[in-house]
PDB file of N, CA and C in Angstrom:
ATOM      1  N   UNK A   1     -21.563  -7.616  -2.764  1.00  0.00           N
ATOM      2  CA  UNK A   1     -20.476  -8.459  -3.215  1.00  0.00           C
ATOM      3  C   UNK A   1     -20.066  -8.035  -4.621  1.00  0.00           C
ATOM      4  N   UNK A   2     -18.886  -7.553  -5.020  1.00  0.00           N
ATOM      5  CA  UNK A   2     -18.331  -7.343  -6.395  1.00  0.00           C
ATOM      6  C   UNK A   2     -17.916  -8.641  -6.645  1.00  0.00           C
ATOM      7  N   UNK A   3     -17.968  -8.410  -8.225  1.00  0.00           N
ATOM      8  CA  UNK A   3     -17.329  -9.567  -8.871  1.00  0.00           C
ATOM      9  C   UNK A   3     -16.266  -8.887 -10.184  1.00  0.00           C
ATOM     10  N   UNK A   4     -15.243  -9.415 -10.790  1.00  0.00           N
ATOM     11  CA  UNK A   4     -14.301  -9.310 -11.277  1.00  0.00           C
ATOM     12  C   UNK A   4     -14.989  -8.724 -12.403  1.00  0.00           C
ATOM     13  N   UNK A   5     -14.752  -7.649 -13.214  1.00  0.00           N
ATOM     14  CA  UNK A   5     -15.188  -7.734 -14.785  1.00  0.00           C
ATOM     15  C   UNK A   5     -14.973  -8.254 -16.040  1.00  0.00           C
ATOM     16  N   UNK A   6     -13.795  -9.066 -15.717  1.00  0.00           N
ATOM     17  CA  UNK A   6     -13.086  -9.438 -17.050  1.00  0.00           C
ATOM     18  C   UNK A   6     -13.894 -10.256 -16.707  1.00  0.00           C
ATOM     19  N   UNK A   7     -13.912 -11.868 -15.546  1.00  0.00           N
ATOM     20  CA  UNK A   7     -14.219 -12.939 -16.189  1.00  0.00           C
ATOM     21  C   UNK A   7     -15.333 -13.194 -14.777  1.00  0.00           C
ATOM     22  N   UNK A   8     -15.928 -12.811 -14.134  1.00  0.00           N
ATOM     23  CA  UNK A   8     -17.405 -12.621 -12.811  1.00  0.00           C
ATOM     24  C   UNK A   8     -16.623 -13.784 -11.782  1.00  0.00           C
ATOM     25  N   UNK A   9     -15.646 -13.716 -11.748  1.00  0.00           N
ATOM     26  CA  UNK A   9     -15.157 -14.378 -10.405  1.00  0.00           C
ATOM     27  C   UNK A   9     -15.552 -13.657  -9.184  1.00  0.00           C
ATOM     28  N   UNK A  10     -16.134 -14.039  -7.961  1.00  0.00           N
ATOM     29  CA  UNK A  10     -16.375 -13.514  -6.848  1.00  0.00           C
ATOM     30  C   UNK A  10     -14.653 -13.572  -5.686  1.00  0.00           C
ATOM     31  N   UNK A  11     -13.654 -14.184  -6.351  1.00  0.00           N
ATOM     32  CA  UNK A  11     -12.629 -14.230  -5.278  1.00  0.00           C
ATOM     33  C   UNK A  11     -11.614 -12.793  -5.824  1.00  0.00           C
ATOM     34  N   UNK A  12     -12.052 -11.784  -4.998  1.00  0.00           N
ATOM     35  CA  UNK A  12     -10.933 -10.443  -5.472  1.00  0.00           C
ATOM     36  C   UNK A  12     -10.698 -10.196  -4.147  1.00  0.00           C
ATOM     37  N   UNK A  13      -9.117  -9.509  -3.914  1.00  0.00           N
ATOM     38  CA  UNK A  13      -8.787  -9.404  -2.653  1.00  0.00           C
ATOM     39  C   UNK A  13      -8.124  -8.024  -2.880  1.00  0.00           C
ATOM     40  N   UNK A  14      -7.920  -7.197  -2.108  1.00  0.00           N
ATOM     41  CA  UNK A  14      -7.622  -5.841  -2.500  1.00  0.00           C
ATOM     42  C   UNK A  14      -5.817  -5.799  -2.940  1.00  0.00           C
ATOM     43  N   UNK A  15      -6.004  -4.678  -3.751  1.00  0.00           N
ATOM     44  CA  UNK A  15      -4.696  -4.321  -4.259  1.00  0.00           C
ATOM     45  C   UNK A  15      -3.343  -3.563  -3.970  1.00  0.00           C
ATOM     46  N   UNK A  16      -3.975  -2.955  -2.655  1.00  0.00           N
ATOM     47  CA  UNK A  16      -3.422  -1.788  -1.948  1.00  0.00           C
ATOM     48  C   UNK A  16      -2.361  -2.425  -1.288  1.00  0.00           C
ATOM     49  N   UNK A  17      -1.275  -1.717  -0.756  1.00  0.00           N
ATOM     50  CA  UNK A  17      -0.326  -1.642   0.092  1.00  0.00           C
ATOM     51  C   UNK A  17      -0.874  -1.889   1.741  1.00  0.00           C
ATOM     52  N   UNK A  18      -0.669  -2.945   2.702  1.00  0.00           N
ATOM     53  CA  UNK A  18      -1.264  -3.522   3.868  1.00  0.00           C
ATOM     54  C   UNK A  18      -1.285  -1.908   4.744  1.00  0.00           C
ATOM     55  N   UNK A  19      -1.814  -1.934   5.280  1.00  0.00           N
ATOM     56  CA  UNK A  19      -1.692  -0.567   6.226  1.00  0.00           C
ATOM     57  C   UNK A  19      -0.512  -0.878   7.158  1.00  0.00           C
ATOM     58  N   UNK A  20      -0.265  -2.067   7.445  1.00  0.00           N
ATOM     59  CA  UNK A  20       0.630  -2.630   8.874  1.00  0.00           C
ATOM     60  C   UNK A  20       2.655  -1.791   7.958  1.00  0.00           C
ATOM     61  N   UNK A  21       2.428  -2.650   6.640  1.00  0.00           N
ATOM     62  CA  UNK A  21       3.609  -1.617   6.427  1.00  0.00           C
ATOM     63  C   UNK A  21       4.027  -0.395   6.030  1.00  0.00           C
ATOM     64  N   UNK A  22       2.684   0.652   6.024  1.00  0.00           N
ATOM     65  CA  UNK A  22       2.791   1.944   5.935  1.00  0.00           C
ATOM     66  C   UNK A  22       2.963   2.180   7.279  1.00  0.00           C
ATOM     67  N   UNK A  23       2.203   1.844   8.149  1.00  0.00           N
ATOM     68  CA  UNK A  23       2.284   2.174   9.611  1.00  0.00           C
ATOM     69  C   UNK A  23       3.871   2.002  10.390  1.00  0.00           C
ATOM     70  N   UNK A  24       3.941   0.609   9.934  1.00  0.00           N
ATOM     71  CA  UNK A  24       5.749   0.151  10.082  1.00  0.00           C
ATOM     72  C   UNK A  24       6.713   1.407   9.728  1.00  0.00           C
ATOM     73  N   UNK A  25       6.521   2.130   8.284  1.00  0.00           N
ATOM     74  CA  UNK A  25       7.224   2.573   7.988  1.00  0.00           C
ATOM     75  C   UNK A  25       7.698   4.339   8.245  1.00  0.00           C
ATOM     76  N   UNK A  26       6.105   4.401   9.185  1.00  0.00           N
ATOM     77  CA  UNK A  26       5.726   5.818   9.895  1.00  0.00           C
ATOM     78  C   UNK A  26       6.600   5.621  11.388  1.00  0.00           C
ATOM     79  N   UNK A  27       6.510   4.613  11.778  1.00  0.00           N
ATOM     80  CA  UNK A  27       7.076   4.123  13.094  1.00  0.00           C
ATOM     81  C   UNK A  27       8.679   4.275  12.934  1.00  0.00           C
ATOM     82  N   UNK A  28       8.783   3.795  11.884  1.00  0.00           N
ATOM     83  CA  UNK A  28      10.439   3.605  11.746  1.00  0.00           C
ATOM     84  C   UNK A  28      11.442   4.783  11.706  1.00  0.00           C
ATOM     85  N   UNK A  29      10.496   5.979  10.965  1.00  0.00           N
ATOM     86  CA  UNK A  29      10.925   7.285  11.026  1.00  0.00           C
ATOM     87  C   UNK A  29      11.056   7.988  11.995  1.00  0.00           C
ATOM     88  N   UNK A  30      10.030   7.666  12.732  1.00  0.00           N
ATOM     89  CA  UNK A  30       9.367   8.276  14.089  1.00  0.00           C
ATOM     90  C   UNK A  30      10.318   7.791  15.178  1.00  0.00           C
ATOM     91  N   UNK A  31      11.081   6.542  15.057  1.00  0.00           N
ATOM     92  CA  UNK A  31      11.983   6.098  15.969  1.00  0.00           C
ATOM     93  C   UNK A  31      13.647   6.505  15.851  1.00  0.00           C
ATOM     94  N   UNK A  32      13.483   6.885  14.570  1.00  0.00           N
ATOM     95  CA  UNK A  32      14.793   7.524  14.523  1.00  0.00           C
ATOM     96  C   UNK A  32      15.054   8.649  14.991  1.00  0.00           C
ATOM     97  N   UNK A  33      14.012   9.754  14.751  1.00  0.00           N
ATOM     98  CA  UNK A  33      14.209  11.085  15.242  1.00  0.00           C
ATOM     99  C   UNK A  33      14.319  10.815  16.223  1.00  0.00           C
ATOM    100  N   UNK A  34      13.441  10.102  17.587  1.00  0.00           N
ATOM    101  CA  UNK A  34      13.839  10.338  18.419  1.00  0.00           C
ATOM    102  C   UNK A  34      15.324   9.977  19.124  1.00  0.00           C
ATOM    103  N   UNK A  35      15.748   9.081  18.062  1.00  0.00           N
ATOM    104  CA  UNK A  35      17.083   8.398  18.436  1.00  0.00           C
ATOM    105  C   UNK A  35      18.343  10.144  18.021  1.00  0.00           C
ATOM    106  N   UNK A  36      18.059  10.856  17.404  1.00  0.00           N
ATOM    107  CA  UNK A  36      18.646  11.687  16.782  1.00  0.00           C
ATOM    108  C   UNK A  36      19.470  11.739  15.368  1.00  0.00           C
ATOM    109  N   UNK A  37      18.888  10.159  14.917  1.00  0.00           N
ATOM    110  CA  UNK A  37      20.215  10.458  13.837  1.00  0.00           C
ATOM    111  C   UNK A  37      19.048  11.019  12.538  1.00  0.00           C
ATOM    112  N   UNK A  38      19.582  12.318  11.961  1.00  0.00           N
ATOM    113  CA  UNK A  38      18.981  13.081  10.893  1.00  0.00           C
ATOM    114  C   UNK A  38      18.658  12.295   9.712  1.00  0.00           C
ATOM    115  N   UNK A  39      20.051  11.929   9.194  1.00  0.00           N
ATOM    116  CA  UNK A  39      19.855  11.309   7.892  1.00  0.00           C
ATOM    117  C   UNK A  39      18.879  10.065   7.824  1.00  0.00           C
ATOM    118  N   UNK A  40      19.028   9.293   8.638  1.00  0.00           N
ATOM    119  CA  UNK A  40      17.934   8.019   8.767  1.00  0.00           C
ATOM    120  C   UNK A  40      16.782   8.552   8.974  1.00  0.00           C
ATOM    121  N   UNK A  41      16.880   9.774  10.038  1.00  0.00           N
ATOM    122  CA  UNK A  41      14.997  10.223   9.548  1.00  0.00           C
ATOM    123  C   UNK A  41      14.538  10.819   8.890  1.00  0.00           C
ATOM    124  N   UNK A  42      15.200  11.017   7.921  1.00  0.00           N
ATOM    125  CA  UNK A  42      14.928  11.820   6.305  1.00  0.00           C
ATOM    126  C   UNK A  42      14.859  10.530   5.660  1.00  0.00           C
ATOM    127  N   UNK A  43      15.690   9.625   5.510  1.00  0.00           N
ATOM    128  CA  UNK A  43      15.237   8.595   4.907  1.00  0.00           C
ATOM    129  C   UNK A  43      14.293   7.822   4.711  1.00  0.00           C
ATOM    130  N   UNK A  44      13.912   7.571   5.981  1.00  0.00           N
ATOM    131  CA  UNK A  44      13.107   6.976   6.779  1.00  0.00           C
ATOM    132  C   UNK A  44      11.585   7.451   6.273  1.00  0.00           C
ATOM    133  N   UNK A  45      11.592   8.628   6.965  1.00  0.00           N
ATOM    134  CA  UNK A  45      10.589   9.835   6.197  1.00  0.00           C
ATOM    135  C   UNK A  45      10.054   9.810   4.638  1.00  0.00           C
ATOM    136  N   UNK A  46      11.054   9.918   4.003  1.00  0.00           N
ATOM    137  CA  UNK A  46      10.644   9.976   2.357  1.00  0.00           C
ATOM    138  C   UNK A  46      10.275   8.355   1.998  1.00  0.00           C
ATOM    139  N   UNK A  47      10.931   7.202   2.810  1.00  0.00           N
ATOM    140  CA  UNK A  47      10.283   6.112   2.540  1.00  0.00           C
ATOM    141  C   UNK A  47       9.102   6.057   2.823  1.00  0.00           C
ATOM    142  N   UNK A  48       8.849   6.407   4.283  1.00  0.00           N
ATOM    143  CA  UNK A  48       6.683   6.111   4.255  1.00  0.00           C
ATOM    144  C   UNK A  48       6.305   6.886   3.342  1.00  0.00           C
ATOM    145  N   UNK A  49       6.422   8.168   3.035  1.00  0.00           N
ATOM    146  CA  UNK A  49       6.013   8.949   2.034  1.00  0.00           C
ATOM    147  C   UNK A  49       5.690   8.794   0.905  1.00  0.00           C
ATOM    148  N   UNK A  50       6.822   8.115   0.124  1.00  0.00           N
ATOM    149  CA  UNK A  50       7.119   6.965  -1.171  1.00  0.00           C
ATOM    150  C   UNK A  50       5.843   6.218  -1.186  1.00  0.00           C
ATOM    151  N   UNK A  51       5.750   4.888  -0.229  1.00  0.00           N
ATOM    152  CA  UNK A  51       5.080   4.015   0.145  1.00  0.00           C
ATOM    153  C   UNK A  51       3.347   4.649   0.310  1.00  0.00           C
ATOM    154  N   UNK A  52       3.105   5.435   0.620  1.00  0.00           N
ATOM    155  CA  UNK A  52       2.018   5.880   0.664  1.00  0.00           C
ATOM    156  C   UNK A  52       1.695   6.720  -0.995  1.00  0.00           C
ATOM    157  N   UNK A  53       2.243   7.711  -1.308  1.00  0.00           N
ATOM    158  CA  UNK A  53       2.144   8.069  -2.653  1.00  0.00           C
ATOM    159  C   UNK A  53       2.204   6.575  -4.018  1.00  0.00           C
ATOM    160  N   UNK A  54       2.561   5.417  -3.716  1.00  0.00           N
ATOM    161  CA  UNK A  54       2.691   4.180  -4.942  1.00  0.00           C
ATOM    162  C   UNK A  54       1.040   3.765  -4.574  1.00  0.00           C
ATOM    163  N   UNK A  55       1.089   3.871  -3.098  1.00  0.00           N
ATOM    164  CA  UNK A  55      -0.571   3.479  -2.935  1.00  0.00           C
ATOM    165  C   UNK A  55      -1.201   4.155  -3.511  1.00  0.00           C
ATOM    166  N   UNK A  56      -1.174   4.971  -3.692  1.00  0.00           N
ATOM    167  CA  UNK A  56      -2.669   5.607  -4.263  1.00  0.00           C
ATOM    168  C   UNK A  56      -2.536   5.399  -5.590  1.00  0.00           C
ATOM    169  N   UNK A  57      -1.402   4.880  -6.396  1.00  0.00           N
ATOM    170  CA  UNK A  57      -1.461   5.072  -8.019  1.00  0.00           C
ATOM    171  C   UNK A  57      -1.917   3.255  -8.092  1.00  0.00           C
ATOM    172  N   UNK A  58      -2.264   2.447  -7.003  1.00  0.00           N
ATOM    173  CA  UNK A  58      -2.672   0.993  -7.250  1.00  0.00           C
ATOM    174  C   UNK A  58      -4.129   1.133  -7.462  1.00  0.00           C
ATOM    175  N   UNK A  59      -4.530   0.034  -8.516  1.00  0.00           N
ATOM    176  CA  UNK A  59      -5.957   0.085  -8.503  1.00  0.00           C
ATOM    177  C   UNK A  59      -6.502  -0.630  -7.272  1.00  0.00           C
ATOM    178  N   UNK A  60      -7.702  -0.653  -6.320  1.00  0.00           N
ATOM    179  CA  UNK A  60      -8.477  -1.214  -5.703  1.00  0.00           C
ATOM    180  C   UNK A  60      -8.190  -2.776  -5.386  1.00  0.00           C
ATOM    181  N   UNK A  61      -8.439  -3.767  -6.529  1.00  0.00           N
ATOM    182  CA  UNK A  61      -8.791  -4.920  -6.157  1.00  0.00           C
ATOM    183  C   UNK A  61      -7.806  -5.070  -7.136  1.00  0.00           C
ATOM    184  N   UNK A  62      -7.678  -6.940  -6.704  1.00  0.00           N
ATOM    185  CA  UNK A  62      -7.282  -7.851  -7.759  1.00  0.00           C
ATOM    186  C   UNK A  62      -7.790  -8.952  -8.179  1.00  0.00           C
ATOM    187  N   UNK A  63      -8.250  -9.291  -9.031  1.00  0.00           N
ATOM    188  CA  UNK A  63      -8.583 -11.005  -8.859  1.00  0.00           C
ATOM    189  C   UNK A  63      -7.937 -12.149  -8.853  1.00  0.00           C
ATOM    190  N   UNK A  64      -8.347 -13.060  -8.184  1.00  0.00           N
ATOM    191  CA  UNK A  64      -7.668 -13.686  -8.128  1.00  0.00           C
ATOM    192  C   UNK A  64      -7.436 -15.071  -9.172  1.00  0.00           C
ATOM    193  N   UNK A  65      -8.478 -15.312 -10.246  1.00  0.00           N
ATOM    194  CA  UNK A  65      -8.327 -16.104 -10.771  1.00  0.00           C
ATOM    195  C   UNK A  65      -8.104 -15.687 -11.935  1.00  0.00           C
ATOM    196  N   UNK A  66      -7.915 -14.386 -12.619  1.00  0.00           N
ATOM    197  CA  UNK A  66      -7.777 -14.229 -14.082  1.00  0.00           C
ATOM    198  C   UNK A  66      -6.450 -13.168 -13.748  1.00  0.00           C
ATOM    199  N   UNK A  67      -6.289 -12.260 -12.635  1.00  0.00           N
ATOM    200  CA  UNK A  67      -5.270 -11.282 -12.232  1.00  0.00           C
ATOM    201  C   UNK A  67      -5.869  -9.995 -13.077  1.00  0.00           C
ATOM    202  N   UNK A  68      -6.722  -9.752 -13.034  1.00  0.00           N
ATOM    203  CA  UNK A  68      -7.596  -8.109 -13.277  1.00  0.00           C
ATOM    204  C   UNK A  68      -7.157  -7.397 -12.185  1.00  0.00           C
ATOM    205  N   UNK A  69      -6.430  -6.428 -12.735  1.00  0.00           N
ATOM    206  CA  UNK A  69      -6.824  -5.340 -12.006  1.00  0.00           C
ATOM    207  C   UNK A  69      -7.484  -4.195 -11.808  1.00  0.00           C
ATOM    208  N   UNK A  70      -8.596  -3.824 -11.161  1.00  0.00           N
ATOM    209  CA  UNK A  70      -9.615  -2.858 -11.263  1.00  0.00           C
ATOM    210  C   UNK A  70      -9.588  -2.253  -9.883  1.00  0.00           C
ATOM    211  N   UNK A  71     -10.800  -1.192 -10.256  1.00  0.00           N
ATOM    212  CA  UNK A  71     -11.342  -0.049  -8.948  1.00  0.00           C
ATOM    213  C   UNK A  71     -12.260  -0.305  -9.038  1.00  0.00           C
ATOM    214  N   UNK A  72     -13.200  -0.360  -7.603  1.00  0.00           N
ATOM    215  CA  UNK A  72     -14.316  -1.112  -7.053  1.00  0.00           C
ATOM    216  C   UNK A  72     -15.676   0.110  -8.221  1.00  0.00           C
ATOM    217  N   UNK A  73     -14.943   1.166  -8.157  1.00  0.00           N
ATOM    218  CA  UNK A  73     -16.456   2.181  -9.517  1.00  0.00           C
ATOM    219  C   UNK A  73     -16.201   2.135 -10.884  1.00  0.00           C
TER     220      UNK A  73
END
């Protein structure tokens, strides 16, 4: 069990981007190509892309009672 460092709260819930709307946003691309229209799946495309590259610059967790944000090391 981690606890917060600023202030040892045990309620932290992660910080990351949900997987359901990276996945959404892999789908969405993926449905256009097959529809054929280019530009929407370039769009489409560089949006999950986007969305996945902001994830990785989020730290880990958050807390929830002081709003720390940290990485679980």
């Amino acid at each position: 069990m981690q606890n917060c460092p600023r202030c040892g709260s045990p309620r932290i819930v992660s910080n990351k981007i949900e997987a359901a709307f990276l996945e959404r946003a892999t789908r969405i691309a993926q449905a256009s190509q097959a529809i054929g229209m280019r530009r929407v799946t370039a769009l489409a495309g560089l949006g999950a892309l986007a969305l996945q590259g902001v994830n990785v610059l989020f730290n880990d967790c958050r807390c929830l009672d002081c709003h720390c944000k940290f990485d679980l090391d």
